[in-house]
Protein backbone atom coordinates (compact mmCIF):
# COMPACT_ATOMS: atom_id res chain seq x y z
CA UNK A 1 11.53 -71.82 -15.45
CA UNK A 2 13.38 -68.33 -16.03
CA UNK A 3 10.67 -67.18 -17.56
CA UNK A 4 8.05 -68.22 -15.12
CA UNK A 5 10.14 -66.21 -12.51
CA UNK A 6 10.39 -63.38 -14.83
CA UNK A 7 6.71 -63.06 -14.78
CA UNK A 8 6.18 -63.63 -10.94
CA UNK A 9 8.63 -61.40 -10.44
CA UNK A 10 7.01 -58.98 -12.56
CA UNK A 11 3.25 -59.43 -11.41
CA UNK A 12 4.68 -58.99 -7.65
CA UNK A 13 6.26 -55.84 -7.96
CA UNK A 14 3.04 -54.50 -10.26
CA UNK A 15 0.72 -55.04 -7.40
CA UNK A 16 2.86 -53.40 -4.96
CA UNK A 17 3.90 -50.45 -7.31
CA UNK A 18 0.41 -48.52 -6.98
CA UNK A 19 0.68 -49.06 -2.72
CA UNK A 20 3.83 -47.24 -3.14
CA UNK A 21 2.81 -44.62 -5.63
CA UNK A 22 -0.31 -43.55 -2.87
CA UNK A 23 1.70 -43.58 -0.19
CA UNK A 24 3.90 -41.59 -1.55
CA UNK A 25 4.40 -38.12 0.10
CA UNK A 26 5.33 -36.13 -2.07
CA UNK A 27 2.34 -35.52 -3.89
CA UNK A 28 2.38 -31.47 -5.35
CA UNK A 29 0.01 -29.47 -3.45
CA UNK A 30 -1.85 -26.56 -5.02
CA UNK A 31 -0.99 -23.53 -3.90
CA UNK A 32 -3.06 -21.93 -1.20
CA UNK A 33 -4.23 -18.90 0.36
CA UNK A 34 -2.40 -16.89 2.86
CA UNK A 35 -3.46 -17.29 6.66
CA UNK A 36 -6.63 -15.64 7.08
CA UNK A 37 -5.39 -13.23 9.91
CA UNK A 38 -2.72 -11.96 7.14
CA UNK A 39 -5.42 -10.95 4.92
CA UNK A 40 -6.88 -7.96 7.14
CA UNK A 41 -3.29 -6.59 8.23
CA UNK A 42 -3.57 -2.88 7.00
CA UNK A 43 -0.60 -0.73 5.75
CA UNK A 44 0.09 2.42 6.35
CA UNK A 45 0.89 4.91 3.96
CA UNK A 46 0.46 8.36 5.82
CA UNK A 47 4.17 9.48 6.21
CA UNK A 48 4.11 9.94 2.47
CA UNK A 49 1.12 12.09 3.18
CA UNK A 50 2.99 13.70 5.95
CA UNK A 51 6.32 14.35 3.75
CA UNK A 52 4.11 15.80 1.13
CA UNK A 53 2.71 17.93 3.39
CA UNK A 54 6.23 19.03 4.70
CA UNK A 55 7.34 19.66 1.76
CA UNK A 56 4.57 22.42 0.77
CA UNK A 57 4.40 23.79 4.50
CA UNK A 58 8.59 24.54 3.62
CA UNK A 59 7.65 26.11 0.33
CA UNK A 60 5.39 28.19 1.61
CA UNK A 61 7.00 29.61 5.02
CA UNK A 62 10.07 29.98 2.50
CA UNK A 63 8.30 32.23 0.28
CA UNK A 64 7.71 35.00 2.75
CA UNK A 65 11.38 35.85 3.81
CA UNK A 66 11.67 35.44 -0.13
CA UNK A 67 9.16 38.43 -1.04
CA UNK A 68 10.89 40.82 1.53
CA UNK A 69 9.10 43.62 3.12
CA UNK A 70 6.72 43.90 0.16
CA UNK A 71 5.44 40.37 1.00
CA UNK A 72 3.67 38.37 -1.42
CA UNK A 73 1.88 39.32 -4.89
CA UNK A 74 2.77 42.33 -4.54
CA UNK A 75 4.33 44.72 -7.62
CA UNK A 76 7.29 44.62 -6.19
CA UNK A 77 7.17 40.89 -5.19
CA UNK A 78 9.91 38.44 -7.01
CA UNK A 79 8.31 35.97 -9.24
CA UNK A 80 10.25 33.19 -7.16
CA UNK A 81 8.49 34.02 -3.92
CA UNK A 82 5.35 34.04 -5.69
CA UNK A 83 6.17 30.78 -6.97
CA UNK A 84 6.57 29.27 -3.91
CA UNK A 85 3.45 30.36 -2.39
CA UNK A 86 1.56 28.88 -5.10
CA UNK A 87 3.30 25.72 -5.49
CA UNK A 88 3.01 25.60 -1.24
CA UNK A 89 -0.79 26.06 -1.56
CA UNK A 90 -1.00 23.62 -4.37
CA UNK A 91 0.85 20.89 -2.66
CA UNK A 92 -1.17 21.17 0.77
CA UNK A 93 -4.66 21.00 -1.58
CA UNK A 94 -3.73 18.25 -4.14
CA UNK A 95 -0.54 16.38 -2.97
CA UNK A 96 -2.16 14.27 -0.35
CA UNK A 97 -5.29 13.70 -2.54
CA UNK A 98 -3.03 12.39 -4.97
CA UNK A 99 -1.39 9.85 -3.17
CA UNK A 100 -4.74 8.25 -2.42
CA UNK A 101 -5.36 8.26 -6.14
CA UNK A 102 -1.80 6.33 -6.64
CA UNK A 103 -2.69 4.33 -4.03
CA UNK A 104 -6.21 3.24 -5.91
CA UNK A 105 -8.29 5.10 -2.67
CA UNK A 106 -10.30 7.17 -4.92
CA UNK A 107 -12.86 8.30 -1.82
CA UNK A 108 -10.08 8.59 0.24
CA UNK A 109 -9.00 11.03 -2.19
CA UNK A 110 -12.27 12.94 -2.07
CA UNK A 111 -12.71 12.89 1.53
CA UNK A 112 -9.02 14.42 1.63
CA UNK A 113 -9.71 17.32 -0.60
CA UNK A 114 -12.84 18.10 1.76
CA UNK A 115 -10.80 17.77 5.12
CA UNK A 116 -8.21 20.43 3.39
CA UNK A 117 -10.68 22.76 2.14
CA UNK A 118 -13.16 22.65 4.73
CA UNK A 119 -11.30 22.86 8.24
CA UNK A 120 -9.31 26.07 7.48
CA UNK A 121 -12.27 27.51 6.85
CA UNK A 122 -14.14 26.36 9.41
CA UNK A 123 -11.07 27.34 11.81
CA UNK A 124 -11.14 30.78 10.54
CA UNK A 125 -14.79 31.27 11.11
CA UNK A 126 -14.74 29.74 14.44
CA UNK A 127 -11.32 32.32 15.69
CA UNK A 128 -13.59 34.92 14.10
CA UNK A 129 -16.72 34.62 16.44
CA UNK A 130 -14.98 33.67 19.48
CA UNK A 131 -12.79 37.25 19.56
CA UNK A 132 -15.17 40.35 19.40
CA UNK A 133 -12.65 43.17 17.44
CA UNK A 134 -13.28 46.39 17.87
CA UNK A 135 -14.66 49.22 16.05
CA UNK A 136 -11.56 50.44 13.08
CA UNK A 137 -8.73 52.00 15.07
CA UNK A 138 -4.82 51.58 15.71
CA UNK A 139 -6.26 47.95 17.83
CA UNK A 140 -8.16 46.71 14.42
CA UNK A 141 -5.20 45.20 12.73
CA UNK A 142 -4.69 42.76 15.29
CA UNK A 143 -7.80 41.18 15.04
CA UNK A 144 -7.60 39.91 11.49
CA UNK A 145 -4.41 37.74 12.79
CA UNK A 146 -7.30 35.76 14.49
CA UNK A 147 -8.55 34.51 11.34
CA UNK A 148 -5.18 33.17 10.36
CA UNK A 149 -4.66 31.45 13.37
CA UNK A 150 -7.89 29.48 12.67
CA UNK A 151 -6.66 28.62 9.50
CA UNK A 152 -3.39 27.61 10.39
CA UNK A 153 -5.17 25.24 13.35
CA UNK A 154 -8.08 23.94 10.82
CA UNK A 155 -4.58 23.49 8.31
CA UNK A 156 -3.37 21.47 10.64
CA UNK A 157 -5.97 18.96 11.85
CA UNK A 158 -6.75 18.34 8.18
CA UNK A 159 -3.10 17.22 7.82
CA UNK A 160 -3.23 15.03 11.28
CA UNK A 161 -6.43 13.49 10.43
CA UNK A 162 -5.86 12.45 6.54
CA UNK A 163 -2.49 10.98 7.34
CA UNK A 164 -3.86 9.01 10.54
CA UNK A 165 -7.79 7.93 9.61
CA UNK A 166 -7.20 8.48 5.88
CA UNK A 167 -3.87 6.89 5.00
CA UNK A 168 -4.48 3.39 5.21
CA UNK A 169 -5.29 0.53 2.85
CA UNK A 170 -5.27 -3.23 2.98
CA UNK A 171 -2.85 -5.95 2.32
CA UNK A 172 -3.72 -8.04 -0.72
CA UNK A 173 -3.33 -11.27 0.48
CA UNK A 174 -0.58 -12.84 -1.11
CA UNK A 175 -0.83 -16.84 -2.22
CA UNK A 176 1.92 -19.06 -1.04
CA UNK A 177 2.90 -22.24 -2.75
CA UNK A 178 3.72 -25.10 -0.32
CA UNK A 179 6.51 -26.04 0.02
CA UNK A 180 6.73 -29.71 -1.13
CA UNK A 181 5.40 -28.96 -4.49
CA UNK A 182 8.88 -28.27 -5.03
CA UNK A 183 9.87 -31.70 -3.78
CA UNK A 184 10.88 -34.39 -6.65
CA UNK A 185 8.82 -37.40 -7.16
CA UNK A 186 9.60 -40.81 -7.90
CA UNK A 187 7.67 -43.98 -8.15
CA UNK A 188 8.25 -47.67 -9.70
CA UNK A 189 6.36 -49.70 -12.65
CA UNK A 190 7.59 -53.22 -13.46
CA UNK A 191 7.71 -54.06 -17.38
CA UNK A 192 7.21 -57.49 -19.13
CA UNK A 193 8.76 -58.06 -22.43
CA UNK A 194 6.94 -58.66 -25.19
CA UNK A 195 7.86 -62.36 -25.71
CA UNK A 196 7.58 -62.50 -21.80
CA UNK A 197 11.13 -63.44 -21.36
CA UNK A 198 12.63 -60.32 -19.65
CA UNK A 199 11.40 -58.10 -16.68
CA UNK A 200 12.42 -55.27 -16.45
CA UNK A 201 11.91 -52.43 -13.10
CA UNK A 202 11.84 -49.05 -14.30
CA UNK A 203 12.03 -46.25 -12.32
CA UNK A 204 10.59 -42.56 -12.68
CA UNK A 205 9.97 -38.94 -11.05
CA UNK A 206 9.93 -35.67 -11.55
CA UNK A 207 13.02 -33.35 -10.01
């Protein structure tokens, strides 16, 4: 008789142990990708472009109370003033360009270089048709400031627009792993003994 319960027993809870493993819950869910709206936020990295920038504009406005009346690359000129004036002008061309390369934007970088090489230039021969100078005289050295006030303007647009337009790059979307993968699992499985007369209820999971 004990043994005839033993197997009931054990038949019953082996048809109801596979309801109660699919029902269960807790099943681990692959991990999945981010929301799609996440996946086209943009970051910006232009105030890195900006501090470079800063950082070479300092240099170089630096170096002329540096050379002293001679002003720069001149004989009398100290190498330190020079110094800065190149490594100000080096900065402003390459810095920015640079940080597109670290930041794996290699056209950005290209179209940076342009901006920076192009506008001043364009800025100086723009000042330079829109004032007529006069013939050589005591009034001619003021017109050659005009050209430096186009490049300082064409200078600065170049900064504005690489560090607003150019500074940007996209989000990788990052995966996510949901949350109840990380929930433990259990489920039941009845066992008959071999000589059928013991039944046993053992019990797993995963934690």
């Amino acid at each position: 008789m004990k043994r005839l319960l033993a197997s009931l027993l054990g038949l019953a809870l082996y048809s109801v142990a596979p309801g109660v493993l699919a029902a269960d819950p807790t099943v681990p869910v692959g991990p999945q990708e981010s929301e799609p709206s996440a996946q086209h936020k943009r970051y910006w990295y232009g105030w890195q472009t900006l501090a470079s920038d800063a950082a070479s504009a300092l240099l170089l406005f630096g170096a002329f109370p540096a050379a002293g009346r001679g002003g720069l690359f001149s004989s009398n000129t100290p190498a330190v003033a020079n110094a800065m004036a190149v490594l100000g002008v080096a900065g402003y061309a390459a810095g920015a360009p640079t940080l597109h390369f670290i930041h794996e934007r290699p056209l950005e970088a290209m179209g940076s270089v342009a901006l920076r090489l192009t506008l001043p230039a364009a800025g100086a021969v723009v000042a330079s048709q829109l004032v007529e100078c006069p013939k050589p005289g005591f009034e001619y050295g003021n017109c050659q400031v005009v050209p430096i006030w186009g490049i300082g303007v064409g200078t600065l647009a170049a900064i504005v627009i690489d560090a607003t337009l150019l500074a940007w790059e996209p989000k990788a979307p990052r995966r996510r792993q949901d949350s109840e993968s990380s929930v433990a699992t259990l489920g039941f499985a009845p066992v008959l003994s071999s000589d059928g007369k013991r039944g046993e209820l053992q019990i797993f999971g995963s934690f």
